[in-house]
Protein backbone atom coordinates (compact mmCIF):
# COMPACT_ATOMS: atom_id res chain seq x y z
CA UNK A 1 0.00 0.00 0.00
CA UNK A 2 1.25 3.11 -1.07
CA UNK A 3 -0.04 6.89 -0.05
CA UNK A 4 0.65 9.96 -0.69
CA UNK A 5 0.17 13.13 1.28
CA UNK A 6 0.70 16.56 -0.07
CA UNK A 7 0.56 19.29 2.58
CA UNK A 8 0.99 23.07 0.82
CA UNK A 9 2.59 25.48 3.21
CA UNK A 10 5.15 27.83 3.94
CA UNK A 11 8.99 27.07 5.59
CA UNK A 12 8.07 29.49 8.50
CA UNK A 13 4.90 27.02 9.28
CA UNK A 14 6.40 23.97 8.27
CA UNK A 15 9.00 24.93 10.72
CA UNK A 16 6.64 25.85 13.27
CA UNK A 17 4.46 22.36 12.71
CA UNK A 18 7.56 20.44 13.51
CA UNK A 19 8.69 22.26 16.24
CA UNK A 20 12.07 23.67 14.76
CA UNK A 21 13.45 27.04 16.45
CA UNK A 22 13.34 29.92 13.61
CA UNK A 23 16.59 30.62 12.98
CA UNK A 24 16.13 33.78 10.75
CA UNK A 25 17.49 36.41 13.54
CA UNK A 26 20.32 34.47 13.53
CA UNK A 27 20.99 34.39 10.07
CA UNK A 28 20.46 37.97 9.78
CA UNK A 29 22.99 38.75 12.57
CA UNK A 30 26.01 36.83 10.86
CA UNK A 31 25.44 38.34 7.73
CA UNK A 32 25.47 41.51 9.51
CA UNK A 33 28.89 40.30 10.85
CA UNK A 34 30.30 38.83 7.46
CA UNK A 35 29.19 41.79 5.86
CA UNK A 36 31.00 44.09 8.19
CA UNK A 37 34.07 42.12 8.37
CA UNK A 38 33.89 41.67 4.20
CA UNK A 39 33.73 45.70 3.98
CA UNK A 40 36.54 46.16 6.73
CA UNK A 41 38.68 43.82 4.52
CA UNK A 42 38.07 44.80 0.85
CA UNK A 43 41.10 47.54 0.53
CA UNK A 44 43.22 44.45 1.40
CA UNK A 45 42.52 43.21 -1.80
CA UNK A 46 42.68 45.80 -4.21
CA UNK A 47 45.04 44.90 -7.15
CA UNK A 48 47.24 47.79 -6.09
CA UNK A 49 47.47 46.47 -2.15
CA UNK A 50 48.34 43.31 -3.74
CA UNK A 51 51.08 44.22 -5.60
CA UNK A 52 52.32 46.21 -3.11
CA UNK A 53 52.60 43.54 -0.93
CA UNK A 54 54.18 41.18 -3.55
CA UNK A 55 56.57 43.92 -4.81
CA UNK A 56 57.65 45.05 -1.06
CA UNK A 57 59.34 41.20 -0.54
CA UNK A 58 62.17 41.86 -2.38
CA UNK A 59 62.99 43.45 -5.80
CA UNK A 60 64.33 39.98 -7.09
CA UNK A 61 60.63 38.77 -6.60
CA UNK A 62 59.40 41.53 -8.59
CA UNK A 63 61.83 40.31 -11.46
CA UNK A 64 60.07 36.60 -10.82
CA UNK A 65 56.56 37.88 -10.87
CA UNK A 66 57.41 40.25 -15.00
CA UNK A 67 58.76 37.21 -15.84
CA UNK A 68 56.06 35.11 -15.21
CA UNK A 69 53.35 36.95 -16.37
CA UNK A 70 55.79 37.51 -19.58
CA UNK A 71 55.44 33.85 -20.20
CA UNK A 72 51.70 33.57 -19.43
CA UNK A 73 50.62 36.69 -21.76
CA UNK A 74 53.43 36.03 -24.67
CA UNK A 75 52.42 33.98 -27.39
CA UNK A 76 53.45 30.36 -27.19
CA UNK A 77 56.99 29.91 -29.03
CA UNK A 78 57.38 27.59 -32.00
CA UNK A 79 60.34 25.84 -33.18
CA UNK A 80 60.63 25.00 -36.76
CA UNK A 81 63.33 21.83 -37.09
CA UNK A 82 62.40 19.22 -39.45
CA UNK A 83 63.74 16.09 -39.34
CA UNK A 84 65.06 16.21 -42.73
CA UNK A 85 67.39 13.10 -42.90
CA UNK A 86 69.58 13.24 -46.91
């Protein structure tokens, strides 16, 4: 035997017919709190705070970091041998 109920209602009374505490104050508060501690953060992470803070290790690191983006954004090099044998 198989049934089937279908009950139509809403979280907040779902939650409530089960007996669940509502949690939704305490969601609000830590996004409150993430979203204060996101804001406080964000000049950390500006492109020019992070090169600053790469750039301020040593100039030698500096030297790494050109040549490594040089290699990312350069085109990929080709080599044209053949294997020509007479």
């Amino acid at each position: 035997m198989k049934v089937n109920i279908e009950i139509e209602c809403t979280p907040i009374e779902a939650r409530q017919f089960l007996g669940l505490p509502n949690v939704e104050p305490m969601q609000a508060a830590v996004m409150q709190q993430l979203e204060k501690r996101m804001l406080a953060d964000i000049d950390r992470f500006s492109p020019e705070a992070l090169m600053k803070s790469w750039l301020a290790i040593g100039p030698q690191t500096a030297e790494q970091i050109q040549s490594f983006f040089r290699s990312v954004l350069s085109p990929p090099r080709t080599t044209d041998q053949t294997d020509e044998k007479p």
